[in-house]
C-alpha atoms as a PDB file:
ATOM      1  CA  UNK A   1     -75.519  19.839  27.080  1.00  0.00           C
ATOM      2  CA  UNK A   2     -78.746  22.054  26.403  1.00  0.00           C
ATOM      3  CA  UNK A   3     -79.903  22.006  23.011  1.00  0.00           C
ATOM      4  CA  UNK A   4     -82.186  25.095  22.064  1.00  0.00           C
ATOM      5  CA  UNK A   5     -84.902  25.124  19.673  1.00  0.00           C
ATOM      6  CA  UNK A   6     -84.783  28.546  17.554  1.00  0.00           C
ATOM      7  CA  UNK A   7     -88.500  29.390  15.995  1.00  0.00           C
ATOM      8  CA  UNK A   8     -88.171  29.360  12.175  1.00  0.00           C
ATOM      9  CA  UNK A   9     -88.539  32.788  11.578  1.00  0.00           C
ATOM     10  CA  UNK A  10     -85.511  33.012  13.721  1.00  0.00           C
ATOM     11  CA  UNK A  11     -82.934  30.523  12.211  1.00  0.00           C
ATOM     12  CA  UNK A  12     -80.242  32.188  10.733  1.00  0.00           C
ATOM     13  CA  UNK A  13     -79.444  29.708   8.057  1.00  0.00           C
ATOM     14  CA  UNK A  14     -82.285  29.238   6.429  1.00  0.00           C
ATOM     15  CA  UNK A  15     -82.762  32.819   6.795  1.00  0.00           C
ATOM     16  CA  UNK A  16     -78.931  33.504   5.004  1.00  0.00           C
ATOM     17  CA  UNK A  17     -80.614  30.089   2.848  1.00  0.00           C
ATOM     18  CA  UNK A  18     -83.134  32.351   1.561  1.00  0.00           C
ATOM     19  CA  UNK A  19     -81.358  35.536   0.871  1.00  0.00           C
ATOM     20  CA  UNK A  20     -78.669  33.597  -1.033  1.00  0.00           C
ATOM     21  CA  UNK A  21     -81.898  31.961  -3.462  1.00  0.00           C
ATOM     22  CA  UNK A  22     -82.867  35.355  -3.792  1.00  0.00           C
ATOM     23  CA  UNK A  23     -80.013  37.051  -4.924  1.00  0.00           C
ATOM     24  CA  UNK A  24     -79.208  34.119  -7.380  1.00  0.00           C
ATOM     25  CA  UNK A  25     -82.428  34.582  -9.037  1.00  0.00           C
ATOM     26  CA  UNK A  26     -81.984  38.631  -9.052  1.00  0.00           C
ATOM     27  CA  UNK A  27     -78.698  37.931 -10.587  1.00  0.00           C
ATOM     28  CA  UNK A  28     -80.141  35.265 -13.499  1.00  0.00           C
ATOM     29  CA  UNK A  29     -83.162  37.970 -14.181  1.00  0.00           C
ATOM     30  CA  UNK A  30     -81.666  41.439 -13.351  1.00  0.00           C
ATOM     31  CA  UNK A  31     -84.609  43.496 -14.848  1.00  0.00           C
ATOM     32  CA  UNK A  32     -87.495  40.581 -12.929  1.00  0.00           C
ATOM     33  CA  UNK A  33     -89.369  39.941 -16.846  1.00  0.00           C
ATOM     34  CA  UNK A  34     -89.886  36.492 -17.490  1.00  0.00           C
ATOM     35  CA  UNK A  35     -88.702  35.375 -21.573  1.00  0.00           C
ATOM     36  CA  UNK A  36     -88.680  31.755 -20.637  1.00  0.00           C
ATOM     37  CA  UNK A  37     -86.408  29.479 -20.073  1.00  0.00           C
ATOM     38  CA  UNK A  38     -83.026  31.627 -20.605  1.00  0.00           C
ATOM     39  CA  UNK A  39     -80.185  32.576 -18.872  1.00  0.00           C
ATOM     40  CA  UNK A  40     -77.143  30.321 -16.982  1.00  0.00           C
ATOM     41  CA  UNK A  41     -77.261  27.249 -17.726  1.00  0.00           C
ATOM     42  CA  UNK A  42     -79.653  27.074 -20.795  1.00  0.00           C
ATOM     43  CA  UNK A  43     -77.925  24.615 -23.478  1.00  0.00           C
ATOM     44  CA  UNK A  44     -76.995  26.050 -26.234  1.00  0.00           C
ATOM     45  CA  UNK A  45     -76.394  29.268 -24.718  1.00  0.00           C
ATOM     46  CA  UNK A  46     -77.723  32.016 -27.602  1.00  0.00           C
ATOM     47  CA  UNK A  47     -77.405  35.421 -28.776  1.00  0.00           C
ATOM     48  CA  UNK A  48     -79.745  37.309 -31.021  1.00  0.00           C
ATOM     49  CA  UNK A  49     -79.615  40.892 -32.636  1.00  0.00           C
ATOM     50  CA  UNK A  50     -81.077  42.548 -35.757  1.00  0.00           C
ATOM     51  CA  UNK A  51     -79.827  44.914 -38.070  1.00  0.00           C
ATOM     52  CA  UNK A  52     -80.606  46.330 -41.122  1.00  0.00           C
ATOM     53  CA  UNK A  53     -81.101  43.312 -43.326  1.00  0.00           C
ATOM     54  CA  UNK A  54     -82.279  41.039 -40.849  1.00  0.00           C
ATOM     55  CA  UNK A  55     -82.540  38.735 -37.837  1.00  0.00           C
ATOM     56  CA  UNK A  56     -79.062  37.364 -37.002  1.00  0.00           C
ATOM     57  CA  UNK A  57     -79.066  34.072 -33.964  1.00  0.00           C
ATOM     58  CA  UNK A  58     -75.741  32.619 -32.692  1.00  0.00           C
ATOM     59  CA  UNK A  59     -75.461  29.479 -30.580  1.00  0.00           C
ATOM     60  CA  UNK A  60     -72.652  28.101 -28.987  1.00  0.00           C
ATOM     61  CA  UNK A  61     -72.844  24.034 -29.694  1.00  0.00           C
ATOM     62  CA  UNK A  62     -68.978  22.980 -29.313  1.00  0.00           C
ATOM     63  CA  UNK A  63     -68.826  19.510 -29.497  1.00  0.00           C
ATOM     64  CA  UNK A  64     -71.880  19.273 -31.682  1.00  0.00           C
ATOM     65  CA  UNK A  65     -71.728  17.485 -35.366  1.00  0.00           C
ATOM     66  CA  UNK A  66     -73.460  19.994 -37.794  1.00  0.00           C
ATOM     67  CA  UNK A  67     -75.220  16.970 -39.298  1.00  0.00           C
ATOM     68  CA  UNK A  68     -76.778  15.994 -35.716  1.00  0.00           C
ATOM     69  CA  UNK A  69     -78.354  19.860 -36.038  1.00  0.00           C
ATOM     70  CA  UNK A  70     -81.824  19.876 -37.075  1.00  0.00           C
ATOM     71  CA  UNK A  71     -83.554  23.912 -37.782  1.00  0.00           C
ATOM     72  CA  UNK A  72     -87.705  24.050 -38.234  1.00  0.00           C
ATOM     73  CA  UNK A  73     -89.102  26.660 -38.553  1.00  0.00           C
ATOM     74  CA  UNK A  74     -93.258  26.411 -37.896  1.00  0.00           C
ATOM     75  CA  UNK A  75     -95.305  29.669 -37.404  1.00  0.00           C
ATOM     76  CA  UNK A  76     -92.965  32.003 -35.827  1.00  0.00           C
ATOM     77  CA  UNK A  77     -91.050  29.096 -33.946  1.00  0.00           C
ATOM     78  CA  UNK A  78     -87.402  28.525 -34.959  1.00  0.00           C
ATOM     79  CA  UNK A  79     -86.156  25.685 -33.086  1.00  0.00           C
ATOM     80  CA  UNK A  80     -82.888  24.106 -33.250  1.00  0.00           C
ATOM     81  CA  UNK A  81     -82.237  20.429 -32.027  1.00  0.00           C
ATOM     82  CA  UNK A  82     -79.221  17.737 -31.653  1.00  0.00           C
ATOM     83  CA  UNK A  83     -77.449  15.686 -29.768  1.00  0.00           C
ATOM     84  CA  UNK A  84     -74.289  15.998 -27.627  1.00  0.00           C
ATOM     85  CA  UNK A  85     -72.655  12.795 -27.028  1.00  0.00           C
ATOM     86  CA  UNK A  86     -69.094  12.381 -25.144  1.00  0.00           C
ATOM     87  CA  UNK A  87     -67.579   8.446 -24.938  1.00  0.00           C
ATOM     88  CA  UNK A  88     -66.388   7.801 -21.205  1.00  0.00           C
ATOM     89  CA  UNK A  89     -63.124   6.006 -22.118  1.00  0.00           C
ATOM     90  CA  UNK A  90     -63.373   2.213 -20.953  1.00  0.00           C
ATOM     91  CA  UNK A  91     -62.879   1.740 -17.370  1.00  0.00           C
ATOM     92  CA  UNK A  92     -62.655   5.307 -16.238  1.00  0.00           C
ATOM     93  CA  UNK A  93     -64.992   7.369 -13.977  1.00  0.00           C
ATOM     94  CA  UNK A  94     -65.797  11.004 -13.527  1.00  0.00           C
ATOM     95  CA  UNK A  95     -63.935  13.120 -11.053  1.00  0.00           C
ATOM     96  CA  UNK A  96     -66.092  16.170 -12.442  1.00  0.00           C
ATOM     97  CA  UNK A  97     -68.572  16.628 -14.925  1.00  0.00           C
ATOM     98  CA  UNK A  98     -69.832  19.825 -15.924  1.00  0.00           C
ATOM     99  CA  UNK A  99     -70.475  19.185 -19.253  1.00  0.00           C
ATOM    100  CA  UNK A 100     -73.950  18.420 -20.767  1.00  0.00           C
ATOM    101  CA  UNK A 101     -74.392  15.269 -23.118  1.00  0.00           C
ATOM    102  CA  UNK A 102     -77.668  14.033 -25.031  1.00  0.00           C
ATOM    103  CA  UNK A 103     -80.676  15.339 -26.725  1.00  0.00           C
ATOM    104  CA  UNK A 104     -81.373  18.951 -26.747  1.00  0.00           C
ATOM    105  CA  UNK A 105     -83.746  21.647 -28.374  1.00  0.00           C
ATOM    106  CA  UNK A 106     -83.990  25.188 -28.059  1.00  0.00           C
ATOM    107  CA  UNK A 107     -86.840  27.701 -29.334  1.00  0.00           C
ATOM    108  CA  UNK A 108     -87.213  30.963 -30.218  1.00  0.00           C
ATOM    109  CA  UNK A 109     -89.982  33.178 -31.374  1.00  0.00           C
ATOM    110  CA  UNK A 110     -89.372  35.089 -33.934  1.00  0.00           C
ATOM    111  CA  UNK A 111     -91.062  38.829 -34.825  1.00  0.00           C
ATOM    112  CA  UNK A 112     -93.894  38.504 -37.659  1.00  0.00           C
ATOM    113  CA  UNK A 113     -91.686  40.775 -39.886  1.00  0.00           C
ATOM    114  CA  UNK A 114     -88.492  38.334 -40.497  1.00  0.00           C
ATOM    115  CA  UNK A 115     -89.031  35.839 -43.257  1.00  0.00           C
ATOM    116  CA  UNK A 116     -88.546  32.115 -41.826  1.00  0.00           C
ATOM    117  CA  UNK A 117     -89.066  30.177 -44.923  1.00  0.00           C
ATOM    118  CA  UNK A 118     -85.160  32.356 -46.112  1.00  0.00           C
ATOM    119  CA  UNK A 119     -83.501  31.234 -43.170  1.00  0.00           C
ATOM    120  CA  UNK A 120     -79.802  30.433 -43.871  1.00  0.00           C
ATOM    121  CA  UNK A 121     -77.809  28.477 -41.270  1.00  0.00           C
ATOM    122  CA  UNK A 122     -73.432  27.899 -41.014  1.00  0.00           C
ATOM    123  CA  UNK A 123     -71.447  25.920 -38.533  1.00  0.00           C
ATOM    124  CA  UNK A 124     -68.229  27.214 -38.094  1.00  0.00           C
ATOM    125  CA  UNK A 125     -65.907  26.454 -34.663  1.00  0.00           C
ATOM    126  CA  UNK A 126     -68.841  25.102 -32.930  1.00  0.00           C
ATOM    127  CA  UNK A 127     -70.581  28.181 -33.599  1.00  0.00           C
ATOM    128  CA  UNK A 128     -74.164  27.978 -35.162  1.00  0.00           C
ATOM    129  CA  UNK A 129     -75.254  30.712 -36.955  1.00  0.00           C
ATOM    130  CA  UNK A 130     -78.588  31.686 -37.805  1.00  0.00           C
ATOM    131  CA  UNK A 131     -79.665  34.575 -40.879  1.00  0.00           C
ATOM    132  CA  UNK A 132     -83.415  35.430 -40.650  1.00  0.00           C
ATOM    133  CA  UNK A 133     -83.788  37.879 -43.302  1.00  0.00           C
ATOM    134  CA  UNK A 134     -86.429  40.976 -43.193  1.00  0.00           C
ATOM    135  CA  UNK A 135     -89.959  39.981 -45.396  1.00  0.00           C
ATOM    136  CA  UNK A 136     -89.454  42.083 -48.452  1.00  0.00           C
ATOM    137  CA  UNK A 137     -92.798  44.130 -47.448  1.00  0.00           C
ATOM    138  CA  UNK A 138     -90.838  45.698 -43.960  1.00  0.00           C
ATOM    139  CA  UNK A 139     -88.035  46.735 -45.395  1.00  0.00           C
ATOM    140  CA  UNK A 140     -87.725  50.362 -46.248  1.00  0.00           C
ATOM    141  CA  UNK A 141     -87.909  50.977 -49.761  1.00  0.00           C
ATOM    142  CA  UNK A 142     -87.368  54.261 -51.586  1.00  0.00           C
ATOM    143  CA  UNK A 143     -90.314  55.563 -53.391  1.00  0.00           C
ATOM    144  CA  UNK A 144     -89.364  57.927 -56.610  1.00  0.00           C
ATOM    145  CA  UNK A 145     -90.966  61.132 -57.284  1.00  0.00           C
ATOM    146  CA  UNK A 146     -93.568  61.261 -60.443  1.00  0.00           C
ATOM    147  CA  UNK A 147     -93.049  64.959 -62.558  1.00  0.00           C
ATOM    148  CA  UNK A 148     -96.385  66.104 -62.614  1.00  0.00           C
END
């Protein structure tokens, strides 16, 4: 039996190796910007959107006691910590594990005109929600006309 020795620019799998990294990272980062550590995979996965009246930040944490949540708020940091834990029942091993257990802490900067030090936070169906209400100095305000 002959065994050939293909240069590495030549070898098809790591070539089809490379191309599948590629797209994977195209896929997590569509546009190519870089806003840190986000995307699949990131625990707690998060949304964030504004309105009117404010800042409004929504984390999945199922399986998450409200009272292991801790929410600082330093500068224009708002990070949000806690622990997942899961018992393995006595005796038993994993066939599959997908889910993530233990310490975990996520930041996110927040614009200069949303007022941290307001910031009200609810747990509801292992939902975490976040209100970061506008500073009182960038919302619009209506200005009345003097009679002169």
């Amino acid at each position: 039996m002959t065994l050939f020795r293909f240069p590495s620019r030549l070898d098809a799998v790591g070539g089809l190796l490379t191309l599948q990294r590629e797209l994977e990272r195209a896929f997590d980062n569509p546009l190519g910007l870089d806003f840190g550590p986000s995307g699949r995979g990131v625990f707690p996965p998060v949304n964030v959107f504004r309105d009117d009246e404010g800042l409004t930040v929504r984390m999945e944490v199922p399986g998450v006691a409200p009272e292991s949540l801790s929410i600082e708020a330093r500068d224009r940091t708002l990070t949000v910590s806690g622990a997942r834990e899961t018992a393995t029942p006595e005796g038993a091993s994993y066939h599959r594990r997908e889910r993530e257990t233990g310490r975990f802490a996520r930041s996110l900067q927040i614009p200069s005109d949303f007022d941290l030090g307001a910031v009200a936070a609810t747990c509801k169906n292992g939902i975490l929600t976040l209100r970061v209400p506008k500073r009182a100095e960038a919302k619009p305000r209506q200005i009345a006309v003097q009679v002169a």
